[in-house]
Protein backbone atom coordinates (compact mmCIF):
# COMPACT_ATOMS: atom_id res chain seq x y z
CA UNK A 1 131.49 81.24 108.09
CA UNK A 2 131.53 84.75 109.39
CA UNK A 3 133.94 87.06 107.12
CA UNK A 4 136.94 88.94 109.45
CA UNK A 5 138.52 92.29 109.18
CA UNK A 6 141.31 92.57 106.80
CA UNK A 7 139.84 90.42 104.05
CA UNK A 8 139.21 92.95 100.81
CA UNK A 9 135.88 94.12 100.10
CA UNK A 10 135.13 96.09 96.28
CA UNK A 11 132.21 98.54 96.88
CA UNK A 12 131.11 99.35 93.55
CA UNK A 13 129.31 102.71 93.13
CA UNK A 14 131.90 104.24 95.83
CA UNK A 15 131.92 107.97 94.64
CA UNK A 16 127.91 107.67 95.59
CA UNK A 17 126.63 109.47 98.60
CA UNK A 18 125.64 105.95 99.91
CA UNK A 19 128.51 104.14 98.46
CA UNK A 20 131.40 106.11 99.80
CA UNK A 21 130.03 105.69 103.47
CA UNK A 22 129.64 101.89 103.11
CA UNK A 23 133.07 102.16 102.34
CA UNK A 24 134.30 103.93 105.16
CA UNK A 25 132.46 101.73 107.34
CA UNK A 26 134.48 99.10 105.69
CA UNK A 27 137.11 100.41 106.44
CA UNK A 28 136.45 101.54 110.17
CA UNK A 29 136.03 97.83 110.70
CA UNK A 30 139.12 96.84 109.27
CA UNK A 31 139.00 95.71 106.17
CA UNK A 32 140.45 96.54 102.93
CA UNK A 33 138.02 98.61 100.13
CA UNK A 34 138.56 98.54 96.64
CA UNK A 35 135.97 101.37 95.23
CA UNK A 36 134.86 101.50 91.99
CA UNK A 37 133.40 104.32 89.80
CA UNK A 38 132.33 105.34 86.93
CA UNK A 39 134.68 106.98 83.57
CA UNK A 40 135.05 110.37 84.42
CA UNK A 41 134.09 110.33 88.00
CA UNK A 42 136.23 112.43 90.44
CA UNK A 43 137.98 110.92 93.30
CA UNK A 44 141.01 112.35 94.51
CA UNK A 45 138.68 113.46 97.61
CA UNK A 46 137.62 110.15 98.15
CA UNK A 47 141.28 108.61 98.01
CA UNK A 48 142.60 111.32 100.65
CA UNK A 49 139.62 111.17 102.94
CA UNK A 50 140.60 107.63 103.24
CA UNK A 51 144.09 107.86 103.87
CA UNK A 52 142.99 108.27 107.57
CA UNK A 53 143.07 104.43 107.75
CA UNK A 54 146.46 104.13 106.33
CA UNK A 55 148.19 103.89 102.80
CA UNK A 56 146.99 100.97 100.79
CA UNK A 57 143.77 100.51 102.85
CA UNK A 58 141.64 102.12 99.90
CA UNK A 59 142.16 101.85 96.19
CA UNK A 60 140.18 102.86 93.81
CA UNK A 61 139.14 101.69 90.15
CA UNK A 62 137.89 103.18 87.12
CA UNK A 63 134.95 101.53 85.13
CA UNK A 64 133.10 102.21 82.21
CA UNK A 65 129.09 101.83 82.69
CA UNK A 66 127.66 99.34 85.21
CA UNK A 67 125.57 97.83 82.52
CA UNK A 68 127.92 97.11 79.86
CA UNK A 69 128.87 93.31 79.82
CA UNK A 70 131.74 92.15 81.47
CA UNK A 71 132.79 95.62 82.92
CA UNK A 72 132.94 93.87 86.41
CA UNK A 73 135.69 91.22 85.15
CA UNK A 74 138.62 92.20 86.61
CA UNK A 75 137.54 94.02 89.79
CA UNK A 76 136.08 90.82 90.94
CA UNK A 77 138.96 88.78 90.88
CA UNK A 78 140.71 88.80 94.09
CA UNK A 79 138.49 90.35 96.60
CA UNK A 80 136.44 88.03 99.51
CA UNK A 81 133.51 90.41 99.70
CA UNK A 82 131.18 92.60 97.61
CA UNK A 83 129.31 95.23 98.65
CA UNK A 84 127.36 96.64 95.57
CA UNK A 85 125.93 99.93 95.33
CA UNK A 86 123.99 100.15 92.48
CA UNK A 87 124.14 102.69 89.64
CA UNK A 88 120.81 104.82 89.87
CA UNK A 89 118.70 104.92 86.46
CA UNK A 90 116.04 107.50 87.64
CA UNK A 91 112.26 107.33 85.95
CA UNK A 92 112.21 110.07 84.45
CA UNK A 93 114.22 109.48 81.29
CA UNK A 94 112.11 109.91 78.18
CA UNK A 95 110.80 106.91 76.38
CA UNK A 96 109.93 103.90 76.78
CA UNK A 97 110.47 102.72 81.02
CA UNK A 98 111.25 99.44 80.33
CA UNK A 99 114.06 100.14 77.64
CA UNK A 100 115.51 102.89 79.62
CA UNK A 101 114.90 102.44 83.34
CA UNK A 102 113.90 99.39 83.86
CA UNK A 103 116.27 96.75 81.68
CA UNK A 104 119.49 98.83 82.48
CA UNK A 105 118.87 98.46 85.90
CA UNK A 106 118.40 94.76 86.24
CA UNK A 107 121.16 94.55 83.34
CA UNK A 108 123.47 96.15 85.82
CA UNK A 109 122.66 94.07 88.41
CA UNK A 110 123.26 90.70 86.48
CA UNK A 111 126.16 91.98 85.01
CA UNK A 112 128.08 92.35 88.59
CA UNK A 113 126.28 88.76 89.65
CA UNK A 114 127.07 86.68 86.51
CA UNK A 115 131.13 88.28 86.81
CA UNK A 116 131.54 87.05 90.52
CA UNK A 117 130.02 84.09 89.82
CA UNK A 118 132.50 83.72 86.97
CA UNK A 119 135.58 85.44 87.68
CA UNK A 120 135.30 86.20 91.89
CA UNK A 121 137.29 83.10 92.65
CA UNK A 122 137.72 83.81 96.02
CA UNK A 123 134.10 85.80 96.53
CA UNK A 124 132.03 84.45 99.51
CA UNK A 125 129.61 87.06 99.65
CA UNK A 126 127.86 89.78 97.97
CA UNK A 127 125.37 92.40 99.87
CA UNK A 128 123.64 94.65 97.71
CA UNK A 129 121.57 98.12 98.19
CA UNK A 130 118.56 97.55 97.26
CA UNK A 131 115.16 100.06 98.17
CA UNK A 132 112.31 100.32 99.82
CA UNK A 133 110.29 101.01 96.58
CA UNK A 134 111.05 97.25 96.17
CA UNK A 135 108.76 96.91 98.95
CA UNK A 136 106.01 99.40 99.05
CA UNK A 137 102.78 99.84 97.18
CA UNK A 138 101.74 103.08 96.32
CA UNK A 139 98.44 102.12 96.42
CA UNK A 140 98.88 101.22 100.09
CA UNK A 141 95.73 100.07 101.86
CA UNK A 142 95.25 101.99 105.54
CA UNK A 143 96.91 100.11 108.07
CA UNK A 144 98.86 97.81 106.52
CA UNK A 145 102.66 97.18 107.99
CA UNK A 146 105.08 96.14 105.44
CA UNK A 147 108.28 93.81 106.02
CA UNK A 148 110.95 91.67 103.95
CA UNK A 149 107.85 89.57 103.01
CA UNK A 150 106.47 92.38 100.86
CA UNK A 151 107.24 92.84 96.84
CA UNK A 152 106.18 95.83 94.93
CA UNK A 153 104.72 94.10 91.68
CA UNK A 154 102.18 96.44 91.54
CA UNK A 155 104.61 99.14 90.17
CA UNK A 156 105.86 96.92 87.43
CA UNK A 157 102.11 95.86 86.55
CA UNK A 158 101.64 99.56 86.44
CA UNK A 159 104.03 100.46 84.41
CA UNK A 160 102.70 97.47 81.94
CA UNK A 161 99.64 98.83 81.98
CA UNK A 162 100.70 102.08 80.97
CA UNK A 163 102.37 100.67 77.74
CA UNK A 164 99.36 98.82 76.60
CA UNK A 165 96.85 101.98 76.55
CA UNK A 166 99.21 104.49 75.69
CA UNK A 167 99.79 105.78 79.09
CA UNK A 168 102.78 108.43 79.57
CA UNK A 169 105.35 106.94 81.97
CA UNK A 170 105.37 107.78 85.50
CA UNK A 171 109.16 108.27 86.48
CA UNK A 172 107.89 107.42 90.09
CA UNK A 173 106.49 104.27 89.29
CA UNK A 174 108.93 103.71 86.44
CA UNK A 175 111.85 103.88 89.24
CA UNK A 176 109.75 102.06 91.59
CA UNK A 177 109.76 98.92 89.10
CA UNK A 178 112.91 99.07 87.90
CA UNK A 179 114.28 98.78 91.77
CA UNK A 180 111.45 95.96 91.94
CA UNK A 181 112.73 94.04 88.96
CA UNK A 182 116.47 94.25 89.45
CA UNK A 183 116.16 92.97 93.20
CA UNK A 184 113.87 90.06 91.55
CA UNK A 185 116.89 89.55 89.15
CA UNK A 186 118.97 88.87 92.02
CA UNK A 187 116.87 86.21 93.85
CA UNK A 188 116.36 84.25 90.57
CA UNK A 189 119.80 84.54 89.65
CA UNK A 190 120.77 82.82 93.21
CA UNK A 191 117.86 79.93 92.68
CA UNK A 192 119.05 79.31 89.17
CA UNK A 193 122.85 79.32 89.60
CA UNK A 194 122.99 78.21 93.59
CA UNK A 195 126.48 80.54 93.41
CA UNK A 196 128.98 79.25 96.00
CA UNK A 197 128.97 82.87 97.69
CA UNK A 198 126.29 83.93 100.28
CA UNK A 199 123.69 86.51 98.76
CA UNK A 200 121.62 89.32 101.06
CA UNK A 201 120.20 92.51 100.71
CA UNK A 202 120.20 95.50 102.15
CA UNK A 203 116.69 97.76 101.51
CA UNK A 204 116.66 101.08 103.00
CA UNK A 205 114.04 104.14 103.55
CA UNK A 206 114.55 107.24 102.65
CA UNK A 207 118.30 107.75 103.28
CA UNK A 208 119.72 110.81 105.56
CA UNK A 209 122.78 111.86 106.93
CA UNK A 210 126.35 113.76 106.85
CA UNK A 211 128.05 114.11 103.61
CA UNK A 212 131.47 112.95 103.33
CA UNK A 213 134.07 113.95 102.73
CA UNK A 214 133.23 117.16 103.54
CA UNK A 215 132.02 119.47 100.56
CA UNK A 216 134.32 121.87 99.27
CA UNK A 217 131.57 123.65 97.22
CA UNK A 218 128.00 123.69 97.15
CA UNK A 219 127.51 121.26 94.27
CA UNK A 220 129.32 118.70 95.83
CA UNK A 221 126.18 119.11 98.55
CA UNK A 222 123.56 119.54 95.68
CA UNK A 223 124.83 116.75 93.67
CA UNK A 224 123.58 114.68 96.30
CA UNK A 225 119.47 114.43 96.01
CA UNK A 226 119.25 113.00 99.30
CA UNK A 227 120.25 115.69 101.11
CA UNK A 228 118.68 118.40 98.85
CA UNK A 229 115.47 119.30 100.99
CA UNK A 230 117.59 119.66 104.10
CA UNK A 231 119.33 122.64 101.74
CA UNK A 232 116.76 124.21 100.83
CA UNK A 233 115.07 124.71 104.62
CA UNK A 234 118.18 125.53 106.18
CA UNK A 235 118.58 128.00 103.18
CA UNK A 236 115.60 129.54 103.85
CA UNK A 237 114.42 128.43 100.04
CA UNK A 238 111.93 125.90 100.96
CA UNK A 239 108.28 126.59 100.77
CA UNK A 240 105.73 126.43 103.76
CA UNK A 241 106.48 122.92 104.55
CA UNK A 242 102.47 122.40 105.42
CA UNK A 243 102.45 122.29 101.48
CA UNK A 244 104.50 119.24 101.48
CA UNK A 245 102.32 116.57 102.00
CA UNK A 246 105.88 114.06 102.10
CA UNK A 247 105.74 111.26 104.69
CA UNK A 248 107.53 108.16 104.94
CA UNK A 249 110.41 106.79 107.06
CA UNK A 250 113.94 107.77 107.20
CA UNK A 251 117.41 106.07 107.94
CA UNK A 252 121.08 107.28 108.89
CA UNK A 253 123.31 106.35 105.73
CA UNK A 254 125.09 105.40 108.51
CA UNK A 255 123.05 103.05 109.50
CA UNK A 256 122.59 101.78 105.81
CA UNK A 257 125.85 101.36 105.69
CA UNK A 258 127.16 99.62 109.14
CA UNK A 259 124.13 96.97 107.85
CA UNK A 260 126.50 95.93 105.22
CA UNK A 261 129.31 95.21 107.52
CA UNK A 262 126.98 93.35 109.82
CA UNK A 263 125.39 91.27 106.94
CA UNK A 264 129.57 90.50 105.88
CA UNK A 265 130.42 89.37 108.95
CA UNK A 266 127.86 87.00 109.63
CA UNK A 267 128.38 85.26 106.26
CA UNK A 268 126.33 82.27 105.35
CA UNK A 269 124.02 83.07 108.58
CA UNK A 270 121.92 85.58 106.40
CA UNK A 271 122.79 84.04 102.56
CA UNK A 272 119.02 84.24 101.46
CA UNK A 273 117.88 87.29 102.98
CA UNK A 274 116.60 90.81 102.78
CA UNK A 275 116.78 93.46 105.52
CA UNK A 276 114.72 96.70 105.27
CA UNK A 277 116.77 99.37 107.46
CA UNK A 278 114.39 102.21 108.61
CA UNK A 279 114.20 104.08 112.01
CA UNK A 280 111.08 105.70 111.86
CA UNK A 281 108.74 107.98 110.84
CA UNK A 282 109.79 111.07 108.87
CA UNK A 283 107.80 114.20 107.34
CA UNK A 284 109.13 117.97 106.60
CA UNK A 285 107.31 119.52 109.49
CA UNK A 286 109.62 117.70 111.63
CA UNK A 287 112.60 118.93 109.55
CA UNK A 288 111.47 122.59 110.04
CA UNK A 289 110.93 121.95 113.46
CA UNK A 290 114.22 120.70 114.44
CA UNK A 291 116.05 123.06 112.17
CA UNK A 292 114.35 126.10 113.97
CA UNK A 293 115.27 124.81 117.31
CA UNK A 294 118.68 123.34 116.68
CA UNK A 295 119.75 126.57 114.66
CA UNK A 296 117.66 129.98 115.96
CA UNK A 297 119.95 132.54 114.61
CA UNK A 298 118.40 131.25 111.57
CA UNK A 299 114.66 131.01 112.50
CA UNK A 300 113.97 134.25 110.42
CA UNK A 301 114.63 132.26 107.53
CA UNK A 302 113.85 128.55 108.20
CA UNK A 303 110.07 127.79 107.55
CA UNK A 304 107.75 127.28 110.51
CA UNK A 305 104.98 125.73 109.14
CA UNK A 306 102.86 124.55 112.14
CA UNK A 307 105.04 123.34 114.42
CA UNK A 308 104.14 119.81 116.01
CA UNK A 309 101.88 119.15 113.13
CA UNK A 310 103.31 115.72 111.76
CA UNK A 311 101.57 113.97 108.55
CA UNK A 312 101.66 110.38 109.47
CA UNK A 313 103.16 107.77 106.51
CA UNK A 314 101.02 106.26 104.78
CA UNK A 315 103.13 102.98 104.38
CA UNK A 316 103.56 101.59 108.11
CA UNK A 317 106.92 99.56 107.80
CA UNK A 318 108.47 96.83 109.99
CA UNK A 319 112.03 96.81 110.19
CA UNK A 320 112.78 95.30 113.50
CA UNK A 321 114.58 92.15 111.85
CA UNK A 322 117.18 94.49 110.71
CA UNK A 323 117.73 95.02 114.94
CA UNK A 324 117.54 91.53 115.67
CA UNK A 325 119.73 89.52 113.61
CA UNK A 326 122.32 92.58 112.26
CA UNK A 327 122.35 94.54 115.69
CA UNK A 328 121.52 97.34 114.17
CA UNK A 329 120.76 100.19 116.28
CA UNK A 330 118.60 102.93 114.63
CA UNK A 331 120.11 106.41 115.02
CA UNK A 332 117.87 109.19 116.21
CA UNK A 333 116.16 111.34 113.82
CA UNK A 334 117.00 114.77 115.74
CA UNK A 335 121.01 113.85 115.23
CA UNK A 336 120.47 112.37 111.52
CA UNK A 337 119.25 116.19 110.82
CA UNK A 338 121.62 117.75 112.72
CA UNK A 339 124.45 115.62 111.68
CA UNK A 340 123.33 116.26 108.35
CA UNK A 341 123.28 120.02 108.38
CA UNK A 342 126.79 119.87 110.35
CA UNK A 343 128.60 118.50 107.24
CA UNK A 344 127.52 121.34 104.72
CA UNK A 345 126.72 124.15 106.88
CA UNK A 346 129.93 126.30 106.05
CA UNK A 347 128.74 126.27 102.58
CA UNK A 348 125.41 128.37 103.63
């Protein structure tokens, strides 16, 4: 059954660049968001951005760390939908990957799973954020299209590897596998325990788009490390963007996020499956190029580059399921970057 506006929805992980759009999607749809964060984690902007919707629409709830047990409990109880956004553990902590990126992570992930299951009474569905490093190989062979089908053991073999010779870790391929293992977590949680609520996920590219609410200072803008190369070329701090040998595929956040309020409101339709939400191809050249043309008064200090030079990906990806059975329709990359640059612009 297909979920409606003005059933509740908790978006964990709210106060994250990702997270607080998901929300406001959410919201724009209808619904009612409770957001949760982490101790310590500001969000009086959050709370009066949303106010736009009307009082009561958003609430939001402090937490202590997503992988403590039971510290999703309470915020389960009473809501009909879960949208989780999960805590990032990046690779590059020192140590030992699996004890300090790779465990917390799927720790995290069972530990929001195992209190709906037990606690979310009235919980009929839970869509998660997963990644596209889930997906993709880095040792990709030439030519080869990825889609849902695709798992990326080879980072978590990797990292095994590493551990048995004496390897240092990778925090690439550290945070590669731990986004691996915690979406495997999920789909062997829902075979083991056949939950009564509807499970899918939501992988995206490499995420772009506007920052909301709309930065009061430039570390709320840095903070966010999606948006951090866009800063430093419309800055006029980036390097020659021919040395950046980046290419992949990109995504609106807004995009990400309407996904998740597709995937809610067709319910048990998708219950079982994975979505990979990217638009299209994506490398700095293209950045530079649009920034130089979208912004000229500031072409002295944007990179050129070699304009209309694009690195191909090496990953090709297939993400037209995402268009066929959520509707989604792919934003174009020229307005992701200008959108982008719109939201933070006054700070530069």
């Amino acid at each position: 059954m297909a979920q409606q506006p003005g059933r509740k929805v908790l978006v964990t992980g709210v106060a994250s660049y990702v997270g607080i759009h998901v929300a406001d999607q959410f919201l724009k749809a209808g619904y009612h968001v409770l957001g949760t964060v982490q101790t310590g984690e500001r969000t009086d902007h959050i709370v009066q951005y949303f106010l736009k919707y009307g009082h009561g629409k958003f609430t939001v709830q402090e937490i202590g760390y997503p992988a403590e047990d039971n510290v999703y409990d309470f915020v389960v109880q009473g809501v009909d939908i879960i949208a989780h956004v999960p805590h990032v553990v990046y690779g590059g902590v020192p140590g030992n990957p699996m004890i300090h990126v790779i465990e917390p992570a799927v720790k995290s992930m069972l530990t929001l799973l195992n209190s709906a299951h037990q606690y979310g009474t009235r919980v009929k569905h839970i869509i998660i954020t997963s990644n596209l490093a889930s997906v993709l190989h880095l040792d990709t062979k030439p030519g080869y299209e990825y889609s849902e089908d695709d798992w990326n053991d080879w980072a978590m073999a990797t990292v095994e590897k590493n551990l048995r010779i004496g390897n240092p870790n990778d925090p690439i391929i550290a945070y590669c596998a731990s986004k691996y293992k915690a979406e495997q977590a999920v789909w062997e949680f829902r075979k083991q325990y056949s939950p009564r609520f509807a499970i899918t996920t939501i992988i995206p590219s490499y995420v772009m788009g506007p920052v909301i609410p709309r930065p009061e200072t430039t570390r709320d803008v840095e903070d966010v490390s999606s948006v951090r190369h866009f800063i430093r070329y419309f800055s006029g701090e980036a390097q020659d963007p021919r040395l950046n040998t980046f290419s992949g595929n990109y995504v609106s956040v807004v995009d990400v996020a309407l996904a998740h309020v597709k995937a809610a409101q067709l319910g048990k339709a998708v219950d079982g499956e994975r979505f990979i939400v990217a638009a299209g191809e994506f490398c700095f050249q293209q950045l530079a190029d649009v920034l130089r043309e979208t912004f000229p008064e500031r072409s002295n200090i944007i990179a050129e580059g070699h304009p209309g030079r694009y690195t191909p990906p090496v990953q090709l990806i297939n993400s037209t399921k995402a268009q066929k059975v959520l509707g989604i329709q792919y934003t174009p990359m020229r307005q992701v970057i200008v959108d982008t640059i719109e939201s933070f612009k006054h700070l530069y």
